[in-house]
Protein backbone atom coordinates (compact mmCIF):
# COMPACT_ATOMS: atom_id res chain seq x y z
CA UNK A 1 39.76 14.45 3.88
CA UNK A 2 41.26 14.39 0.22
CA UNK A 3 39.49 16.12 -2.30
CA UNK A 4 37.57 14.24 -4.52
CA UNK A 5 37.41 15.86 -8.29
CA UNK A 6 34.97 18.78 -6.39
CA UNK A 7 33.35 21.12 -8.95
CA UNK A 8 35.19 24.07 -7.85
CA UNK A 9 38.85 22.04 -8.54
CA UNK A 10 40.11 21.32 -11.95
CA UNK A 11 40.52 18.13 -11.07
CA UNK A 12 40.65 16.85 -14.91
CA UNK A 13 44.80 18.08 -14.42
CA UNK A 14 45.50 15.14 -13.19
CA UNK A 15 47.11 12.26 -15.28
CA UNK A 16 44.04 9.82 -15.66
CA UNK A 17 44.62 5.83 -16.72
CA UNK A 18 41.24 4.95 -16.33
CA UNK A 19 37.82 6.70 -17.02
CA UNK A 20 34.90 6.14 -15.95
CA UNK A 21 31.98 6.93 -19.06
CA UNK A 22 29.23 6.48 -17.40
CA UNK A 23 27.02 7.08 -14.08
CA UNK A 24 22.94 6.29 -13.12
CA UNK A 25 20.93 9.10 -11.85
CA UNK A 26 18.12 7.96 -9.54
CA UNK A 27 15.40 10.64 -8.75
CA UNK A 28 13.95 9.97 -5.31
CA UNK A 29 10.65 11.69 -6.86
CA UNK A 30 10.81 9.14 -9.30
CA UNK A 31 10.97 5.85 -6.46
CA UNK A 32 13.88 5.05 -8.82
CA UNK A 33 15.79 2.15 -7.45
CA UNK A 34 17.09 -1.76 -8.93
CA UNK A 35 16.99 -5.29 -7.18
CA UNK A 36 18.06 -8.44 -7.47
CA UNK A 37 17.49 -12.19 -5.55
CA UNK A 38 20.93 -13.86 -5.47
CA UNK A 39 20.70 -17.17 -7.23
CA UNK A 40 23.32 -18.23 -4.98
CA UNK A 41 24.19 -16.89 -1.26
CA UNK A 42 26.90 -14.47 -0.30
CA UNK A 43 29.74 -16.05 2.00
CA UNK A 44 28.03 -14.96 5.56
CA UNK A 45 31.55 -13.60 6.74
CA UNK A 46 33.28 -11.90 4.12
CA UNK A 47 32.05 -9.37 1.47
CA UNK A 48 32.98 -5.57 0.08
CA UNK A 49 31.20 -2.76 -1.17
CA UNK A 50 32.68 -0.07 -3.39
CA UNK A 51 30.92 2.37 -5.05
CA UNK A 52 30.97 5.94 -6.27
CA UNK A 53 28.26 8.76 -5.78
CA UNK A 54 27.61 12.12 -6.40
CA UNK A 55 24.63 13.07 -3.61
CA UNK A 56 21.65 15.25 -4.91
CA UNK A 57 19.62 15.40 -2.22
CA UNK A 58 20.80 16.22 1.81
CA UNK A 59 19.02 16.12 5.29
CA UNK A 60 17.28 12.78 4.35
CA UNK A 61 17.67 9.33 4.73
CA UNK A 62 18.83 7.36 1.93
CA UNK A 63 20.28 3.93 1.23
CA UNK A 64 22.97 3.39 -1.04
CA UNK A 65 22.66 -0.37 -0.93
CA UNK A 66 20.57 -2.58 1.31
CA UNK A 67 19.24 -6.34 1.86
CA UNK A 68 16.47 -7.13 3.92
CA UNK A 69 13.14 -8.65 4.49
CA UNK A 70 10.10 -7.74 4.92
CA UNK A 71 9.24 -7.53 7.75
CA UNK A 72 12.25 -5.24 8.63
CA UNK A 73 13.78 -8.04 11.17
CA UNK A 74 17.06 -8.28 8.55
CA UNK A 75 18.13 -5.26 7.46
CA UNK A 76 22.06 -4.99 6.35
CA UNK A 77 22.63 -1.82 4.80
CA UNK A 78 24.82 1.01 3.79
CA UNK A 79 22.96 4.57 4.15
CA UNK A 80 23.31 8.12 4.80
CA UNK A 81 21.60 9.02 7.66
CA UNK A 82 19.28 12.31 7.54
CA UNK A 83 22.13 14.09 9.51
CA UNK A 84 23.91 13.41 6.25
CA UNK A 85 26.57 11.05 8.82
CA UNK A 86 27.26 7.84 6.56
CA UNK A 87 26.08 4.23 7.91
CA UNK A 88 27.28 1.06 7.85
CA UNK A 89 24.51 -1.43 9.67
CA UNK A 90 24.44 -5.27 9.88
CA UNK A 91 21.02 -6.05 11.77
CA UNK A 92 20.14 -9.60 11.61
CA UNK A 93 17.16 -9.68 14.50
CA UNK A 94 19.00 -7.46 16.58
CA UNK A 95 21.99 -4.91 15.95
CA UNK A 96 25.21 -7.35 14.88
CA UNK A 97 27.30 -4.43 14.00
CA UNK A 98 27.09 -0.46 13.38
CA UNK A 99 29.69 2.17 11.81
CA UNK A 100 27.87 5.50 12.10
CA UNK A 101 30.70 8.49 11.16
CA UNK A 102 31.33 11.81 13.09
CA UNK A 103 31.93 13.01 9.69
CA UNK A 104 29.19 14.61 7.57
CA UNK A 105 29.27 14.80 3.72
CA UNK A 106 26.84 17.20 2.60
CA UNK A 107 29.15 18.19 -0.43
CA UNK A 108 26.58 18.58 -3.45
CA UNK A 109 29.30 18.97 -6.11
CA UNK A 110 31.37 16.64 -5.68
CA UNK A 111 32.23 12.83 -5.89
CA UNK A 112 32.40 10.24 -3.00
CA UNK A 113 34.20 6.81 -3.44
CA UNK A 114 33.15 4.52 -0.36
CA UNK A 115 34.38 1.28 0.49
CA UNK A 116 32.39 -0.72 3.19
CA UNK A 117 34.33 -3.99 4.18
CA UNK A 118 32.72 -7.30 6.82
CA UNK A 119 34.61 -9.45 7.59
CA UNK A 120 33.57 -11.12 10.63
CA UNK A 121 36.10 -13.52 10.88
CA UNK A 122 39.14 -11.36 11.22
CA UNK A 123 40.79 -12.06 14.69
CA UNK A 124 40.98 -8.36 15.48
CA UNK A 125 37.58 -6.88 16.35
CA UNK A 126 38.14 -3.05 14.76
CA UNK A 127 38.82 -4.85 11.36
CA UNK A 128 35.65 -6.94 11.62
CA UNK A 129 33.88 -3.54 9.76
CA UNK A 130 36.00 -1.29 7.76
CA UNK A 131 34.86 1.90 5.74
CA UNK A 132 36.67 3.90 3.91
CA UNK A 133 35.79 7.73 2.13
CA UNK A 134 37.65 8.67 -0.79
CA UNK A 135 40.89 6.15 -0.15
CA UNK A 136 41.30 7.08 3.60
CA UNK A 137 39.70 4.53 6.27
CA UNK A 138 37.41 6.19 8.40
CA UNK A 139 38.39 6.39 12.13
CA UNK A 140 36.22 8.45 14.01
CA UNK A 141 33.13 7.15 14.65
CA UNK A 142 29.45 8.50 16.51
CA UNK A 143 28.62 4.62 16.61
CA UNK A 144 31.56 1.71 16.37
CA UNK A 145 29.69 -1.37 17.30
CA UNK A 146 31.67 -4.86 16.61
CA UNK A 147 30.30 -7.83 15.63
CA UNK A 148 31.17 -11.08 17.30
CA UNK A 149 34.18 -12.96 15.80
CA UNK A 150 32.41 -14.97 12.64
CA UNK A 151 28.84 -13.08 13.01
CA UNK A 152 26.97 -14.28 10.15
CA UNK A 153 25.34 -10.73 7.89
CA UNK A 154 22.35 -12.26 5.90
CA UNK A 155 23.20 -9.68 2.81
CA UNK A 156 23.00 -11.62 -0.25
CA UNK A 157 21.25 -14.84 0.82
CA UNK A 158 18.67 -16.23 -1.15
CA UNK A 159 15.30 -14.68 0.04
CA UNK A 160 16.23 -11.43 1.06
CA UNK A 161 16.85 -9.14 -2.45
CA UNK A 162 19.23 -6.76 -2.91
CA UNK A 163 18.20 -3.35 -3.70
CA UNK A 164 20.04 -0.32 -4.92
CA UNK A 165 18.66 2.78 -4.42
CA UNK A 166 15.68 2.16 -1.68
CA UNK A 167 15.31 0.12 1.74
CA UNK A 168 13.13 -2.47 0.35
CA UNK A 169 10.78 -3.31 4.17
CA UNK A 170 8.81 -0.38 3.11
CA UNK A 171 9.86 1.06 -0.24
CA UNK A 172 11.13 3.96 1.79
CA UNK A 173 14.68 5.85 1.67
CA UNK A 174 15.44 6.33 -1.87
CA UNK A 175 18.50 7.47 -2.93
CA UNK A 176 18.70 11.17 -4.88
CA UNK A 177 21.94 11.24 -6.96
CA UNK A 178 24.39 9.46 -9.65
CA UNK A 179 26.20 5.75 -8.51
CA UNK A 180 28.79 4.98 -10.79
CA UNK A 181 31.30 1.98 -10.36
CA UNK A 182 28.92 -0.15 -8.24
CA UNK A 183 31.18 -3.05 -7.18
CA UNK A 184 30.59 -5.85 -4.92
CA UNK A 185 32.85 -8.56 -3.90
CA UNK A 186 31.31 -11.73 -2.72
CA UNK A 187 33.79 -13.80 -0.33
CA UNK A 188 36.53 -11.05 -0.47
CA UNK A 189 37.82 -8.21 2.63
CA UNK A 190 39.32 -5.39 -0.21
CA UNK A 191 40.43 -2.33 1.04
CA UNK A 192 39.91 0.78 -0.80
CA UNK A 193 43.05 0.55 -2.79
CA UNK A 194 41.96 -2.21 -4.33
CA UNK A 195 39.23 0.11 -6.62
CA UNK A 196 40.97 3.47 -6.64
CA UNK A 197 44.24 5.37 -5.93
CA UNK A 198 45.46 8.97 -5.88
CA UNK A 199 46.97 10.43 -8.47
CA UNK A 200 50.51 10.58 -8.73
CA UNK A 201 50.51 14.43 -9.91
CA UNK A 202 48.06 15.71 -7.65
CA UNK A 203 48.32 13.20 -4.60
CA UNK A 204 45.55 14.50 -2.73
CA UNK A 205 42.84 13.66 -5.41
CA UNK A 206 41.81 10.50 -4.88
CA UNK A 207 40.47 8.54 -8.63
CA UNK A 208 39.05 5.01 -9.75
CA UNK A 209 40.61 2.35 -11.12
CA UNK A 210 39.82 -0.69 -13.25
CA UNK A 211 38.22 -3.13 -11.05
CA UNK A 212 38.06 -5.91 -13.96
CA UNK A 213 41.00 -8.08 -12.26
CA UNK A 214 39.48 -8.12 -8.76
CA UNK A 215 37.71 -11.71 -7.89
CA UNK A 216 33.80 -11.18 -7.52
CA UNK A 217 33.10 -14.59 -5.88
CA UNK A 218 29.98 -16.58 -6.59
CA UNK A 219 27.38 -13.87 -6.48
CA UNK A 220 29.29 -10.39 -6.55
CA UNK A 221 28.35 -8.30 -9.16
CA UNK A 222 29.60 -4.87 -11.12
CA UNK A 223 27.29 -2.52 -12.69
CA UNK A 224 29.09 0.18 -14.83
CA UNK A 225 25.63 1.25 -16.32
CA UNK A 226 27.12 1.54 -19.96
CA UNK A 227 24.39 0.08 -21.51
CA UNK A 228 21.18 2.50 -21.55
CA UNK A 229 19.19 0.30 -22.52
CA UNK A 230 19.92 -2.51 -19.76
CA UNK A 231 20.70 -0.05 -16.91
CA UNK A 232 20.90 -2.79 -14.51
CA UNK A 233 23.15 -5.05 -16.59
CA UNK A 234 25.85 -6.82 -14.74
CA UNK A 235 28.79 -6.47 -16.27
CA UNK A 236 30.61 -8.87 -14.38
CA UNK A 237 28.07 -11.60 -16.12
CA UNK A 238 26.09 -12.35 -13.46
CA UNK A 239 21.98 -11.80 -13.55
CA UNK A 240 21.07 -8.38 -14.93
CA UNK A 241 19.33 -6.43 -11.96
CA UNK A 242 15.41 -5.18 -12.38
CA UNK A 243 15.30 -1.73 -12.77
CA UNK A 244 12.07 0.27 -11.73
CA UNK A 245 11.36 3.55 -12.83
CA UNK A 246 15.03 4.52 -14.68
CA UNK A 247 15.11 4.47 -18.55
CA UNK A 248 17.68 5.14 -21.00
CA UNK A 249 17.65 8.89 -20.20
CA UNK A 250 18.85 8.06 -16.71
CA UNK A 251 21.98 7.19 -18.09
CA UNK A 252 25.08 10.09 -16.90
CA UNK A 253 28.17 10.79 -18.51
CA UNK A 254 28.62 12.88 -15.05
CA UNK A 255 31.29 10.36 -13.50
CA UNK A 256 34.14 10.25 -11.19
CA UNK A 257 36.47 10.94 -13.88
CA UNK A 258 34.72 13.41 -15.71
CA UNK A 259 32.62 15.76 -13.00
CA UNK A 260 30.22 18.11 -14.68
CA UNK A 261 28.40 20.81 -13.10
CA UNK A 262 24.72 20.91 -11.60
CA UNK A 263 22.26 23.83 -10.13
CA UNK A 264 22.91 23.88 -6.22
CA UNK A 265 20.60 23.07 -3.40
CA UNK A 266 22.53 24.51 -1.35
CA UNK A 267 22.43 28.26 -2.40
CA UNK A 268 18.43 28.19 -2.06
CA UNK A 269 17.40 31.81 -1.38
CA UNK A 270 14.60 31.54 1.29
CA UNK A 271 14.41 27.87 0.51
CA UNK A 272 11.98 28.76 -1.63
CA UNK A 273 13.24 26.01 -4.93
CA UNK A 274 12.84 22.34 -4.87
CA UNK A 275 15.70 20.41 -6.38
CA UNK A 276 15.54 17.18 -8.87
CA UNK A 277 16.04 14.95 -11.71
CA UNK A 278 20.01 15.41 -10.19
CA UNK A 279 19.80 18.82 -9.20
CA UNK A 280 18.93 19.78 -12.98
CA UNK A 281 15.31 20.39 -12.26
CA UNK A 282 14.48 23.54 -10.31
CA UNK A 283 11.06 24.02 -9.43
CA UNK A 284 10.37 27.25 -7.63
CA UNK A 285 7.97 28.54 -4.88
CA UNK A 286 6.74 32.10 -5.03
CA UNK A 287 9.40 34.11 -3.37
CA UNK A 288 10.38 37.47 -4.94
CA UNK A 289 13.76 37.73 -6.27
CA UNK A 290 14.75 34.12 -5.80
CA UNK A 291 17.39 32.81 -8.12
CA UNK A 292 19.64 29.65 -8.00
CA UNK A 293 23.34 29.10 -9.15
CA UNK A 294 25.48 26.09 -11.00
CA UNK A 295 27.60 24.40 -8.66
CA UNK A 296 30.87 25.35 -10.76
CA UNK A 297 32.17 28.91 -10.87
CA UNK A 298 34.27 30.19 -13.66
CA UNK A 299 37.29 32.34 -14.08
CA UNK A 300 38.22 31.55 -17.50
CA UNK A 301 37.36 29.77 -20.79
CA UNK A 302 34.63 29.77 -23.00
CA UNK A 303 31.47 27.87 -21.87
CA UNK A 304 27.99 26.65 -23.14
CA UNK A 305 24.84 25.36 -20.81
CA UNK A 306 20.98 25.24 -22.12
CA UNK A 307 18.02 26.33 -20.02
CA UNK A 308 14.85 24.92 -20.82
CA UNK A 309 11.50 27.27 -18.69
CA UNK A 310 9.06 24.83 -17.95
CA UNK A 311 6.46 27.11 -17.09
CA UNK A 312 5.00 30.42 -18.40
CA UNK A 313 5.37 33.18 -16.17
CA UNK A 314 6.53 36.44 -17.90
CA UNK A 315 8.72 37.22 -15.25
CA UNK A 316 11.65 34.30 -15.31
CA UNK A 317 15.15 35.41 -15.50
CA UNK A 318 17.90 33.32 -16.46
CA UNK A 319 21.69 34.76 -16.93
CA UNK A 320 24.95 34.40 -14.86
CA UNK A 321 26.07 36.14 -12.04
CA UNK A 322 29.13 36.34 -9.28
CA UNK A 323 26.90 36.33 -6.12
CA UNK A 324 25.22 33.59 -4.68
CA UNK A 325 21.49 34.80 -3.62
CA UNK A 326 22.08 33.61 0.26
CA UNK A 327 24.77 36.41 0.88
CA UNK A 328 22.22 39.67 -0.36
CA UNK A 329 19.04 40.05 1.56
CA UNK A 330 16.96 41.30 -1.31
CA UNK A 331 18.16 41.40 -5.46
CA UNK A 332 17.20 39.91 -8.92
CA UNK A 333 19.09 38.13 -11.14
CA UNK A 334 20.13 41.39 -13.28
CA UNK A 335 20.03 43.64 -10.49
CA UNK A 336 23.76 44.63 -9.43
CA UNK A 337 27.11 45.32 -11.55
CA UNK A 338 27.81 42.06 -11.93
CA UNK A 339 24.58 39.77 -12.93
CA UNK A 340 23.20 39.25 -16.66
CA UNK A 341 20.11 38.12 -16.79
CA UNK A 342 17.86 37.85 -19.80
CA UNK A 343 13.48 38.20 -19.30
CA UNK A 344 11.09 35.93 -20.80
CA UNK A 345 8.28 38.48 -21.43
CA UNK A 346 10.24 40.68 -23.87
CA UNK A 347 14.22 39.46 -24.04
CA UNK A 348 15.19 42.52 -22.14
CA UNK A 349 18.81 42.27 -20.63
CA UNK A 350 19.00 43.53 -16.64
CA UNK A 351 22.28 44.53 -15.77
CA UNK A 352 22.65 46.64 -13.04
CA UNK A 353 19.49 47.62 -12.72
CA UNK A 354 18.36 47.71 -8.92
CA UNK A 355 15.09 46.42 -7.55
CA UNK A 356 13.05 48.17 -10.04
CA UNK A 357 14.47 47.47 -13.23
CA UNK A 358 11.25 48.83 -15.01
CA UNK A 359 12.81 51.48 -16.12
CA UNK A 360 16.18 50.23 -16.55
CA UNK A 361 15.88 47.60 -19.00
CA UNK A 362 18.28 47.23 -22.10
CA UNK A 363 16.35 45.98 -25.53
CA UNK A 364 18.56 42.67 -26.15
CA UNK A 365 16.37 40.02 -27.30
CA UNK A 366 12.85 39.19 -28.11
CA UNK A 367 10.34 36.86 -25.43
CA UNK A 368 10.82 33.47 -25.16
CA UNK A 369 7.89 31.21 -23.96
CA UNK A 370 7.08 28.31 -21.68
CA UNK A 371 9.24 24.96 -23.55
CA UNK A 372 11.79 26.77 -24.98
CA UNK A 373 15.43 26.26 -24.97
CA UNK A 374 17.84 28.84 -23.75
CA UNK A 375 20.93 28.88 -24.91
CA UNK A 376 24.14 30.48 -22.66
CA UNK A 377 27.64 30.88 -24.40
CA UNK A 378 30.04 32.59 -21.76
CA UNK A 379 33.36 34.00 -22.90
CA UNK A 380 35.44 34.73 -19.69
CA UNK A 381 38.66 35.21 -21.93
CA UNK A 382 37.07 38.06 -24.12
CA UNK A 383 34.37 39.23 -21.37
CA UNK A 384 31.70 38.60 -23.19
CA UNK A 385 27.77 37.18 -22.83
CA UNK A 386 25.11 35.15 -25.39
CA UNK A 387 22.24 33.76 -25.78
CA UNK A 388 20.19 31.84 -28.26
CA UNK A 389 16.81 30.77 -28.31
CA UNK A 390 15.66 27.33 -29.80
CA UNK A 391 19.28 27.34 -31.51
CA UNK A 392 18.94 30.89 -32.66
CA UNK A 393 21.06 33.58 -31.44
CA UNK A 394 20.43 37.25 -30.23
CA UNK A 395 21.45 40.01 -32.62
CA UNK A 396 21.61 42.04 -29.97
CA UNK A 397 18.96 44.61 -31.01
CA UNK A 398 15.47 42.67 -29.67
CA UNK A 399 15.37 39.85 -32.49
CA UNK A 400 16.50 35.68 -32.66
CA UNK A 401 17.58 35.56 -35.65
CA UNK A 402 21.24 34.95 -35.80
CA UNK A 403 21.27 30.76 -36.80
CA UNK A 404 24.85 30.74 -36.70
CA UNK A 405 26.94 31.84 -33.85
CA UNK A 406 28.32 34.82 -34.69
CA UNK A 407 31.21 36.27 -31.67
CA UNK A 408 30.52 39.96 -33.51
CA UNK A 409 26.54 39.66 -33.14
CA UNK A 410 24.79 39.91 -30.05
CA UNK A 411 27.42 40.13 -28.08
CA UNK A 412 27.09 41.55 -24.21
CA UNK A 413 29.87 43.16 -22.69
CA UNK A 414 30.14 41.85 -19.36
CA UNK A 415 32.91 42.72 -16.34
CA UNK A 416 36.23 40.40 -16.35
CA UNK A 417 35.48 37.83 -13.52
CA UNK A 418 38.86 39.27 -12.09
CA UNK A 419 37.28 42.19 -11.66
CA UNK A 420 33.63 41.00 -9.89
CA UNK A 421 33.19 40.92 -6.52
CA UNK A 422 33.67 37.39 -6.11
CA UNK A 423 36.36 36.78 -9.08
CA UNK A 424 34.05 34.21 -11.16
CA UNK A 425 31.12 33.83 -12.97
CA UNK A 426 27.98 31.32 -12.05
CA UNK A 427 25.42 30.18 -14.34
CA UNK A 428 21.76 31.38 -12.76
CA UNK A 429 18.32 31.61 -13.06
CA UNK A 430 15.32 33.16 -11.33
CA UNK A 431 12.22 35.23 -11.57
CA UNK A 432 11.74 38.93 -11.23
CA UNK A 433 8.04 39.63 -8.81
CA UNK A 434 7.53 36.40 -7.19
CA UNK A 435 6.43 34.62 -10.31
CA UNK A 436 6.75 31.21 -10.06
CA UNK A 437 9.41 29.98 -12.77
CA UNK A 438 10.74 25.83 -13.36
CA UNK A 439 14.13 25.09 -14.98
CA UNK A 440 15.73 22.44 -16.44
CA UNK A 441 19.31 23.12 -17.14
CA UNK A 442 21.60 20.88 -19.26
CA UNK A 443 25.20 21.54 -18.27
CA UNK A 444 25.52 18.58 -20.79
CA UNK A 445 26.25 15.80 -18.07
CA UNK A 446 23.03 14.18 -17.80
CA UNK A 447 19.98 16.63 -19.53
CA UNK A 448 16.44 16.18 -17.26
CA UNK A 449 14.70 16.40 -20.39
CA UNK A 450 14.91 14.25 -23.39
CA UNK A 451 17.20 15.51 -26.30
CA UNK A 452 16.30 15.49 -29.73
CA UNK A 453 19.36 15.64 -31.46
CA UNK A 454 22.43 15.06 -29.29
CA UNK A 455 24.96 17.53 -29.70
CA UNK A 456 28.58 17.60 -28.07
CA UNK A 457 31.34 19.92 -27.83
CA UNK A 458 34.74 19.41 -30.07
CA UNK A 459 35.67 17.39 -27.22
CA UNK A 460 33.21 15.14 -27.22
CA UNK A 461 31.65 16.30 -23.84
CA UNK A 462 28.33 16.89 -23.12
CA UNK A 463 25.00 16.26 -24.68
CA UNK A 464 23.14 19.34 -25.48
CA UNK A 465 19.70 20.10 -27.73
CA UNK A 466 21.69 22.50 -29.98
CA UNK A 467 24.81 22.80 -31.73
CA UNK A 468 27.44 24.22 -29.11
CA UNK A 469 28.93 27.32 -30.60
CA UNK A 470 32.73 26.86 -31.59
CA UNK A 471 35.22 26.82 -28.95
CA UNK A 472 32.44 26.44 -26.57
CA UNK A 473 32.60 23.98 -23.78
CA UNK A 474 30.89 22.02 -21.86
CA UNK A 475 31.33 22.85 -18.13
CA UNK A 476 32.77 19.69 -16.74
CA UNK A 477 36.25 18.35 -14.71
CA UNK A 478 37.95 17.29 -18.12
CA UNK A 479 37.17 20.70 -19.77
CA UNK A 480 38.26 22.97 -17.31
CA UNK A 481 41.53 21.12 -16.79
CA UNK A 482 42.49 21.79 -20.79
CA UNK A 483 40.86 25.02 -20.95
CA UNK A 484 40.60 27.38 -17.39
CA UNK A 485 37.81 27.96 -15.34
């Protein structure tokens, strides 16, 4: 399977002709989803479905897009199944057709392009349902069910909706993650070239393409979510979709062409932490010593994120670190050679302190509190650590009150990431004695909480509560392909 701009690739080294700006996160918490009734119906043997997502949540059931009734007797859909297999399902009062892949995609970080094809009328019974993952057809299959030649799929017909984001029988199955590039072709059998291609310089990275030229049909429709305000607008000029429960602030710059980091579910120390808002919100149980990592690890470059605590528990910790928490049986963020980690109670920096870093404890900072912004500057070029609180920046010596960023103030000699255990750097937090303690990081891609005053790096990347110190970056695709990582 080609690699699909993954968060541990610089991926953003690749010669790009067309970008993608923006993505829609949809919080299953939330019941986040958009529908639509087709004015007009759908030609009953013929349609394709591209799209892009990044998944957030794994292990459950979620539709991607889906038509049916209510009843549940028509129910056309495409889905991940909770065994994380994807699903492509024409059931029209019985089972017309089924593709249900071997294949598992339970990759957090990165990017999926899928391509679902029907055409029913094609003379050769294996083409009469195509999908594709990331510009290769998929071959192997746990269910490959064909549909009669010229099966009728109700999807799109007048009095079933379309919804994006949920299986609309029951309001169940809600999709956790970003869609970006949501296109569907009324009356046409595409393939996946026809929305994306691999890159000519690194030809096993699969990227979008401008799908402006392609023919929609009658009631096909493309939602590039560009407008924040109209989520659901239709930029192919059809009807603008109804969104429920997404606003302006679910609006990503985390796209296909442009993949930023996240915290991962997947490193979940005793699954003790509860994942959301697109893996940006970490709420977490009472386990001692849990901590949770970005999805991006870095080797080089200089790079900013923002913490926000959400609760107030004395005992958070939030830092960087080289290990991920499922490979040691027992440690705190701050407790071995390698982790930097930063308490809320008193600012104190752990480094290397064991499991009882009472004693151990360097003065760094001053508390922070329950609401307050934490702000991470890593330097892997020059080895060095910072942090600022609402904007203002350690001096090092148990006091915020460095405004500007200052690379001679406050600084934290850390290990090269060379030199670690693991040869890179993750951004972490955690708590230290079982405290219970909620994050919500900004790696500037799409911010779970609502920003203030917008700030980006001298890129243009990211979207951040405070100023991003200078030569700081955010940690995204683009970024790391023009600066290391």
């Amino acid at each position: 399977m080609p690699l699909i701009l993954p968060g541990n690739v610089a991926s953003a080294t690749a010669s790009t002709t067309y970008d993608v700006d923006n993505s829609c996160r949809f919080n299953d918490g939330d019941s986040a989803y958009m529908h639509k009734t087709c004015g007009s119906a759908f030609d009953t043997d013929k349609w394709t479905i591209s799209l892009w997502c990044k998944r957030g949540a794994l292990g459950i059931e979620t539709r991607l897009v889906s038509c049916d009734n209510d009843d549940g007797s028509d129910d056309d859909c495409l889905k991940f199944q909770a065994t994380d297999q994807l699903e492509f399902t024409i059931y029209d009062g019985g089972y017309t057709g089924t593709l249900k892949t071997n294949a598992v995609y339970r990759d957090i970080s990165a990017w999926y392009h899928i391509v679902a094809v029907w055409d029913s009328g094609n003379a050769t019974a294996g083409n009469r349902m195509r999908l594709y993952v990331n510009g290769t057809e998929v071959t192997s299959f746990a269910t490959d069910t064909n549909p009669a030649e010229d099966a009728n799929a109700t999807f799109g017909n007048t009095s079933h909706p379309i919804e994006i984001g949920r299986r609309g029988t029951n309001g169940t199955q809600y999709w956790d993650g970003y869609l970006a590039e949501v296109a569907v072709c009324d009356g046409q059998a595409y393939t996946a070239s026809d929305f994306g291609e691999f890159d000519e310089d690194s030809p096993t990275i699969w990227k979008p393409k401008d799908v402006s030229g392609l023919t929609f049909g009658t009631s096909g429709f493309y939602l590039d979510f560009e407008a924040s305000d109209n989520l659901g607008n239709d930029a192919n000029g059809g009807t603008d979709w109804t969104e429920t429960n997404l606003d302006a602030t679910d609006q990503a710059t985390d796209t296909p062409t442009n993949n930023f980091a996240t915290m991962n579910p997947l490193d979940n120390y005793y699954a003790n932490s509860t994942f959301s808002e697109g893996n940006c919100t970490i709420v977490q149980g009472s386990s001692t010593y849990a901590h949770n990592l970005s999805t991006i690890a870095v080797t080089a470059g200089k790079w900013y994120a923002e913490a926000k605590l959400t609760t107030d528990s004395e005992h958070a910790l939030v830092g960087i670190t080289d290990t991920p928490a499922i490979s040691v049986l027992v440690k705190i963020l701050g407790s071995a050679a390698h982790d930097y980690s930063i308490k809320q109670a008193n600012g104190d920096l752990f480094n290397n302190v064991g499991d009882d870093p009472s004693n151990d404890a360097t003065n760094y900072a001053a508390a922070y509190a329950q609401n307050d912004i934490i702000g991470i500057a890593l330097d892997c070029d020059n080895n060095k650590l910072y942090f600022s609180k609402g904007g203002a920046w350690s001096d090092g010596s148990g006091s915020w009150d460095s405004t500007t960023f200052n690379a001679s103030v406050g600084a934290i000699t850390i290990t090269a990431p060379a030199s670690t255990d693991n040869g890179h750097y993750f951004f972490a937090s955690g708590d230290y004695g079982g405290a219970v303690c909620n994050w919500e990081w900004n790696f500037g891609g799409c911010p779970p909480n609502t920003i203030s005053s917008g700030n980006a790096d001298a890129d243009g990347y990211g979207n951040f509560e405070y100023a991003v110190p200078s030569g700081y970056y955010a940690l995204c695709t683009k970024n790391i392909g023009a600066y290391g990582g």
